[in-house]
Protein backbone atom coordinates (compact mmCIF):
# COMPACT_ATOMS: atom_id res chain seq x y z
CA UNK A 1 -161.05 -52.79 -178.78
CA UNK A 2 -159.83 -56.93 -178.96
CA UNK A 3 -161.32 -58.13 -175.17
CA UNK A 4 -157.47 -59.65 -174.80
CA UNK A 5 -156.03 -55.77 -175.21
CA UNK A 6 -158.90 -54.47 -173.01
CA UNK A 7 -158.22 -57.65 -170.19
CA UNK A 8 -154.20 -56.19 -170.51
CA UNK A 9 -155.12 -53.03 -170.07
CA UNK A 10 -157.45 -53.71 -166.90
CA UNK A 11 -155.28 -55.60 -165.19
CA UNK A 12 -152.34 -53.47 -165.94
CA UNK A 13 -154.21 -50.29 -164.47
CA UNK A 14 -154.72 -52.53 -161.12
CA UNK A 15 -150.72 -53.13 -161.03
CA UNK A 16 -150.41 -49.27 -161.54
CA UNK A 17 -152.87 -48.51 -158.93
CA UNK A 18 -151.58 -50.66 -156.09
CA UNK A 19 -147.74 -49.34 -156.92
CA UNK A 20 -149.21 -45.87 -156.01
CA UNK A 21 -150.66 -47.17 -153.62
CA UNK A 22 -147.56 -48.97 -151.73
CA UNK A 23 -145.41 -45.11 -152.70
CA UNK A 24 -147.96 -43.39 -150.48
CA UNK A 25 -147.59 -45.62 -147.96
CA UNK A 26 -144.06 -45.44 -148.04
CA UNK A 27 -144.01 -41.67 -148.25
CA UNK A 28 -146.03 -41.06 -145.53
CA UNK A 29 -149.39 -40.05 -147.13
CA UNK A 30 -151.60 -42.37 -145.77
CA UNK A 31 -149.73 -42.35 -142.18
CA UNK A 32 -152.73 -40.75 -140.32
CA UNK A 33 -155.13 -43.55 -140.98
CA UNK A 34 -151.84 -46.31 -139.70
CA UNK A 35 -151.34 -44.28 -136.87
CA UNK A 36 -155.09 -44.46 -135.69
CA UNK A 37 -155.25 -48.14 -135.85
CA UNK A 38 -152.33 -48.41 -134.06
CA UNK A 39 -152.71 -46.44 -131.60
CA UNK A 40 -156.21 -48.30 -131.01
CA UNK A 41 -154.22 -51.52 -130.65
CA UNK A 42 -151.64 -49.61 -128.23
CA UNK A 43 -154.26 -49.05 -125.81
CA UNK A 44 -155.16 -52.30 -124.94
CA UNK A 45 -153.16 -53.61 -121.88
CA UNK A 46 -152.97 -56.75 -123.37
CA UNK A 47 -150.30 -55.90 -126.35
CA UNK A 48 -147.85 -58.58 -125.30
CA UNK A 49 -147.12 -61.08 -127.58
CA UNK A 50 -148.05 -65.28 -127.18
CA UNK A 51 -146.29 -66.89 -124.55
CA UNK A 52 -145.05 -70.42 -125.89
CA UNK A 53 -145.88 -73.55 -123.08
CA UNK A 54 -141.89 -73.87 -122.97
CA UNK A 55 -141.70 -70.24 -121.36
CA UNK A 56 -144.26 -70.78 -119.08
CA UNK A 57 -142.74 -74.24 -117.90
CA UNK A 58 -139.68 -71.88 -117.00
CA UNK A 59 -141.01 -69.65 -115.51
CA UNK A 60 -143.26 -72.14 -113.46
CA UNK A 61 -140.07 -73.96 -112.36
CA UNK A 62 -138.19 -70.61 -111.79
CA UNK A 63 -141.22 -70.25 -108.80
CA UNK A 64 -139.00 -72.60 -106.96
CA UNK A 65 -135.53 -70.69 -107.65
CA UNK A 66 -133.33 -70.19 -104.47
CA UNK A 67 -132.98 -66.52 -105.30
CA UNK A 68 -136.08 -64.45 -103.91
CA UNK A 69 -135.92 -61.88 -107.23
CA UNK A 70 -135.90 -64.91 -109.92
CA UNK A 71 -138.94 -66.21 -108.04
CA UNK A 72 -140.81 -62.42 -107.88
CA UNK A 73 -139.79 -62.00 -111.61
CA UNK A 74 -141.44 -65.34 -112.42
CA UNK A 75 -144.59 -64.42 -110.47
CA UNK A 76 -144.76 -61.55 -112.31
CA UNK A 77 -144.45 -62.84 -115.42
CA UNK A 78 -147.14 -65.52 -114.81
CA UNK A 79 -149.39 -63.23 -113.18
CA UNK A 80 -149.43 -61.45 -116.96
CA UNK A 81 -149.96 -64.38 -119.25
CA UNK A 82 -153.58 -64.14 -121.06
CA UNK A 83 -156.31 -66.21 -119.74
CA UNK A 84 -156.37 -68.70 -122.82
CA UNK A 85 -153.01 -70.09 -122.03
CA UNK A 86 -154.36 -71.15 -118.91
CA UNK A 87 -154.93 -74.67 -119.93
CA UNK A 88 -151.28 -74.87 -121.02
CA UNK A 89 -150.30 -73.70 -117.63
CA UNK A 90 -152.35 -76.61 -116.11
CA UNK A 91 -150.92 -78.61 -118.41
CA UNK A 92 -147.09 -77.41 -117.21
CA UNK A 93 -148.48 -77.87 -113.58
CA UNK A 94 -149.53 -81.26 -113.70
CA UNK A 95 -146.12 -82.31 -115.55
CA UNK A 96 -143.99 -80.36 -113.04
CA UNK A 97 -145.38 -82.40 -109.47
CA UNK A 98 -144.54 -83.37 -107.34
CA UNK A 99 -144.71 -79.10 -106.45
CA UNK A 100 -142.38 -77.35 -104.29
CA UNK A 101 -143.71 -75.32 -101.08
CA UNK A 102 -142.97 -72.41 -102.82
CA UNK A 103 -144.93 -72.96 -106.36
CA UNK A 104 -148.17 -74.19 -104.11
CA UNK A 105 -148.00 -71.15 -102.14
CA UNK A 106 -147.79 -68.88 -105.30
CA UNK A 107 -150.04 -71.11 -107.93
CA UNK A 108 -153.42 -69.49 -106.58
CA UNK A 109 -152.81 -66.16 -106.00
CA UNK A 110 -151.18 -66.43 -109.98
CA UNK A 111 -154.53 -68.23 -111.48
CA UNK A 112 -156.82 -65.92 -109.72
CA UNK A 113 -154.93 -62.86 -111.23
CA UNK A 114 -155.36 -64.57 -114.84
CA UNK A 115 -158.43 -65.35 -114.36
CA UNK A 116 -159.62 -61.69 -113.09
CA UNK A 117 -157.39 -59.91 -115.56
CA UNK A 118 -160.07 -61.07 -118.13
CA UNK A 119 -162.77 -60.86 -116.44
CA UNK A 120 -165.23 -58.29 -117.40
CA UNK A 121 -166.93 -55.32 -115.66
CA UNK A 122 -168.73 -51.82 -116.18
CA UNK A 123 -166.27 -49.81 -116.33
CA UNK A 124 -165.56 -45.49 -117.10
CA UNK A 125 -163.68 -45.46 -120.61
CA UNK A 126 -161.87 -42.41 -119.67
CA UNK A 127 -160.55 -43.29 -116.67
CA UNK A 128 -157.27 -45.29 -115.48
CA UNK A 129 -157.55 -47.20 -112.78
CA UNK A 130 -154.41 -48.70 -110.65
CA UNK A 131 -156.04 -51.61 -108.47
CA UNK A 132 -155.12 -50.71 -104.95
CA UNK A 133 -157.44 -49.73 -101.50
CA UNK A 134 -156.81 -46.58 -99.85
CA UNK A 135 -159.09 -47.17 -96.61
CA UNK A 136 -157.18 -45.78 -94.02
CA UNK A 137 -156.16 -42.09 -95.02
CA UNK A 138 -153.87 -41.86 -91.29
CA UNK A 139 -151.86 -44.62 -93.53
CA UNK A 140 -151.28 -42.89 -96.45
CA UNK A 141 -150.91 -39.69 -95.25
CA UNK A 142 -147.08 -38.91 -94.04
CA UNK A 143 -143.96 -37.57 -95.99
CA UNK A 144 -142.67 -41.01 -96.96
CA UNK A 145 -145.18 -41.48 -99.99
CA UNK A 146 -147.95 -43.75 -100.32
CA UNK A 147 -147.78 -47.08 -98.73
CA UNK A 148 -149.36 -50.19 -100.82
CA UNK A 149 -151.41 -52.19 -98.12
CA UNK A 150 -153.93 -54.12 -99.82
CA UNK A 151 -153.91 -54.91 -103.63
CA UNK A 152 -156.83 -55.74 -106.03
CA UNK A 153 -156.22 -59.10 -107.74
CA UNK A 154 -157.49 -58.61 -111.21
CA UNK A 155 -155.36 -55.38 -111.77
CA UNK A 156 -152.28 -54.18 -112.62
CA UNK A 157 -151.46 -53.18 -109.01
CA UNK A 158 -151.94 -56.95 -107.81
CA UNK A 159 -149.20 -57.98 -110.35
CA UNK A 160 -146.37 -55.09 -110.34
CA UNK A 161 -146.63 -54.25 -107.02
CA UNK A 162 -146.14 -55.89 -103.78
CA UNK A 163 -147.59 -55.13 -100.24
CA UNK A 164 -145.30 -52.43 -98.39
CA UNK A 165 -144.35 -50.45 -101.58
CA UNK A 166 -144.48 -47.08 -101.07
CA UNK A 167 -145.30 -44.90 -104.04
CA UNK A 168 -142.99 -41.88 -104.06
CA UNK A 169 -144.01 -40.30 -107.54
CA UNK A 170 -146.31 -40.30 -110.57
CA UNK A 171 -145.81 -39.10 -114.65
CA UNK A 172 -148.45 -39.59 -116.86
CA UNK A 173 -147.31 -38.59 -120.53
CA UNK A 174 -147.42 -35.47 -121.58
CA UNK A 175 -147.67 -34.49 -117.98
CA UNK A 176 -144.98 -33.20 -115.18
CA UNK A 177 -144.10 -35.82 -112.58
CA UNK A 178 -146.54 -35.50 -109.26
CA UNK A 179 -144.80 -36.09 -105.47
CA UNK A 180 -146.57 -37.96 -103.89
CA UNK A 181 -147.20 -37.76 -99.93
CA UNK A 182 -149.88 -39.19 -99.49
CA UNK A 183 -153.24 -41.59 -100.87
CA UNK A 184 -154.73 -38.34 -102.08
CA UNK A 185 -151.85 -37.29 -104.06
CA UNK A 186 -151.95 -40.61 -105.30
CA UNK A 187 -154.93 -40.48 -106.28
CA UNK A 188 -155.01 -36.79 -107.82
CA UNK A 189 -151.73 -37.77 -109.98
CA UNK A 190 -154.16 -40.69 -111.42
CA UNK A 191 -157.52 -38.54 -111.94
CA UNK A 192 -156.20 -37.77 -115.43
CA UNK A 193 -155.36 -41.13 -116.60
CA UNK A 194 -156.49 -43.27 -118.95
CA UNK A 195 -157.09 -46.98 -119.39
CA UNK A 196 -154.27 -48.72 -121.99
CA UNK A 197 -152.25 -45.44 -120.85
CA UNK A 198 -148.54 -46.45 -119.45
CA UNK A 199 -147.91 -44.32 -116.13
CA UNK A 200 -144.55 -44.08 -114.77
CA UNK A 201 -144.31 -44.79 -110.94
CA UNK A 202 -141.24 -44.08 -108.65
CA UNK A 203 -141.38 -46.30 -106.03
CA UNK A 204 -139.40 -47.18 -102.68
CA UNK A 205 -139.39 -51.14 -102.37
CA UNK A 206 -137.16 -52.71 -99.94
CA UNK A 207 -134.96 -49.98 -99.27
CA UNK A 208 -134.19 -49.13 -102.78
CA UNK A 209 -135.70 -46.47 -105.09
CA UNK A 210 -137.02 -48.11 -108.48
CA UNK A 211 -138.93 -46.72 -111.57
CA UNK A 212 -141.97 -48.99 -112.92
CA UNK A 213 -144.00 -48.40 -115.80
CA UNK A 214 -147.73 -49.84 -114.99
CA UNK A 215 -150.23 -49.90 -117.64
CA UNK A 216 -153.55 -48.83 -115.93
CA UNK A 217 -156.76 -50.44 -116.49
CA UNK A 218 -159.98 -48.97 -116.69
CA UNK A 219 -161.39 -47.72 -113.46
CA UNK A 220 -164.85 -49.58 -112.04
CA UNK A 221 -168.31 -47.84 -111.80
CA UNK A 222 -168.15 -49.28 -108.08
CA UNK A 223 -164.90 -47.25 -107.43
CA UNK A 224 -166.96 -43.67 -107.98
CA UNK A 225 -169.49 -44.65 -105.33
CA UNK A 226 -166.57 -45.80 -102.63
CA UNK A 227 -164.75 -48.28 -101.08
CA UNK A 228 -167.79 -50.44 -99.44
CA UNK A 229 -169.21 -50.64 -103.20
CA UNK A 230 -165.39 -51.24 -104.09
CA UNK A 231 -164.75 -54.32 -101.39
CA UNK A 232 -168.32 -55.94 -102.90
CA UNK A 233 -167.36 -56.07 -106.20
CA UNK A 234 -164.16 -57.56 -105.25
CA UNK A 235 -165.60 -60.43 -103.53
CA UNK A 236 -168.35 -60.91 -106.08
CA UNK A 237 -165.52 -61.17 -108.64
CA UNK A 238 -163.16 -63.60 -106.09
CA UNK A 239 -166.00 -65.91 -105.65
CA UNK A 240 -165.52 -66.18 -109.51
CA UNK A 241 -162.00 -67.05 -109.53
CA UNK A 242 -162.28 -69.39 -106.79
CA UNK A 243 -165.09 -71.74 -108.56
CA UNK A 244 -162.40 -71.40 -111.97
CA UNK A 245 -159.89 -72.63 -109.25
CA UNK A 246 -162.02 -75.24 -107.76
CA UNK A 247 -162.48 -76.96 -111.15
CA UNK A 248 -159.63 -76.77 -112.98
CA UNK A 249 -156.44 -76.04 -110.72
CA UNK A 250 -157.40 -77.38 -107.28
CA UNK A 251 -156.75 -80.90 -107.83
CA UNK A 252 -153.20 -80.94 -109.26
CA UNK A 253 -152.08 -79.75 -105.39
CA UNK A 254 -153.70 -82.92 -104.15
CA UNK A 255 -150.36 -84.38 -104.41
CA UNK A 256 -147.62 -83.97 -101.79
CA UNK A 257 -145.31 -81.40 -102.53
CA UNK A 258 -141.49 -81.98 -102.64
C-alpha cells in the first residue's frame, strides 16, 4: 500500500474513532465514569465559582448599608470568598478608606474566617462536621431546639449562622428530617454526615422560621476526644489568623474611620 493511502487511512480511522467516541458520550455509555468525577468535584465545599475584585468591592461597601440584612448578606458573602482573593480584598480595603464603623467592626472577624476556611487540619474523612460548641448541655437541652452560643471561625457554622439561632431541625439526603430538642439531637442528626455533604437546617432566627442549606466540613480528630481538646485547637488555629491579620490587614484600619 502507497504510504499517502495508508497516512488517509490512519488518520481517517482516528476521525471514526473519536465520532464514536463523542455518540457514547452523548448516549449515555460512558456516564458512570462523568458521574464519578463529578461527584468528586461536588464534594468539595469550595465549588463556588471566582469572585471578580468588582463583586467584592460591593459587597465590601454593602458592609456599610443602612439596612441590617444587606450588611449580614454581605458578611456572608465575604466570609465565603477563597483565601487567594484575599489580596484583592486588601486591595478593595485600602481603596475604600477612609472605613465606616461598621466595615472595621466586621473586617476581622471576615479575614479570620478566610483565612481558617483554608487552613488545614487532621481531620475524619467520613465525618461532617458543623463548627459550633455545645458546652453547656442545661443550654441546649429544652423544647425550643438547639440554641447557637458560640461559633467556630474556620467553619461553616461561623459563616451561616449567627449567635442566638436556634436549630429546630436537620435532613441529611437520603435521610428523614430529625427534630431537634436539644445539643444531643443535634448532634445525633449530624453523626451520619459527611464532609462536602449539603445538610438542610430549619432554623428559628429572629422570630422567624427559615430553611438553610450548610455544606459541612470535615469533622477534627480533636472533636472525638472533647471539647477541652476542641477549645485548644481553636486557639492554636486563631493565633494563626491573627499573625495573617497582623501583617497584611492590620494596618489599613490605622486610618480614622468615617
Amino acid at each position: 500500500m502507497a504510504p499517502g493511502v495508508a497516512q488517509f487511512q490512519a488518520r481517517r480511522r482516528i476521525r471514526i474513532s473519536c465520532a464514536v467516541v463523542l455518540l457514547l458520550l452523548c448516549a449515555g455509555f460512558l456516564m458512570p465514569a462523568a458521574i464519578g468525577l463529578a461527584g468528586s468535584e461536588n464534594r468539595r465545599p469550595t465549588s463556588r465559582p471566582a469572585e471578580t475584585e468588582a463583586q467584592l468591592k460591593t459587597w465590601f461597601a454593602e458592609l456599610a448599608h443602612p439596612d441590617a440584612k444587606v450588611r449580614a448578606e454581605a458578611r456572608m458573602q465575604l466570609m465565603g470568598i477563597r483565601a487567594s482573593r484575599l489580596p484583592q480584598l486588601r486591595r478593595v480595603v485600602a481603596d475604600s478608606r477612609p472605613l465606616s464603623a461598621e466595615q472595621v467592626a466586621a473586617l476581622r472577624p471576615i479575614i479570620t474566617q478566610i483565612f481558617l476556611a483554608s487552613e488545614p487540619y487532621d481531620a475524619r474523612p467520613d465525618a461532617g462536621f458543623l463548627g459550633i460548641f455545645l458546652p453547656n448541655i442545661e443550654v441546649f437541652n429544652s423544647d425550643e431546639g438547639a440554641v447557637v452560643t458560640e461559633r467556630m471561625p474556620g467553619f461553616v457554622g461561623m459563616r451561616m449562622l449567627r449567635d442566638g439561632d436556634v436549630i429546630l431541625g436537620v435532613r441529611l439526603p437520603d435521610h428523614p428530617g430529625s427534630r431537634i430538642h436539644s445539643g444531643g439531637d443535634l448532634s445525633t442528626a449530624l453523626k451520619d454526615s459527611s464532609p462536602g455533604q449539603p445538610v438542610q437546617f430549619q432554623i428559628l432566627r429572629q422570630g422567624r422560621v427559615i430553611d438553610l442549606s450548610l455544606i459541612l466540613d470535615a469533622k477534627p480528630l480533636e472533636a472525638e476526644v472533647g471539647v477541652d481538646a476542641m477549645r485548644e485547637f481553636n486557639r492554636q488555629r486563631l493565633l494563626r489568623a491573627d499573625q495573617y491579620w497582623q501583617k497584611n490587614f492590620a494596618d489599613l484600619l490605622k486610618e480614622s474611620v468615617s
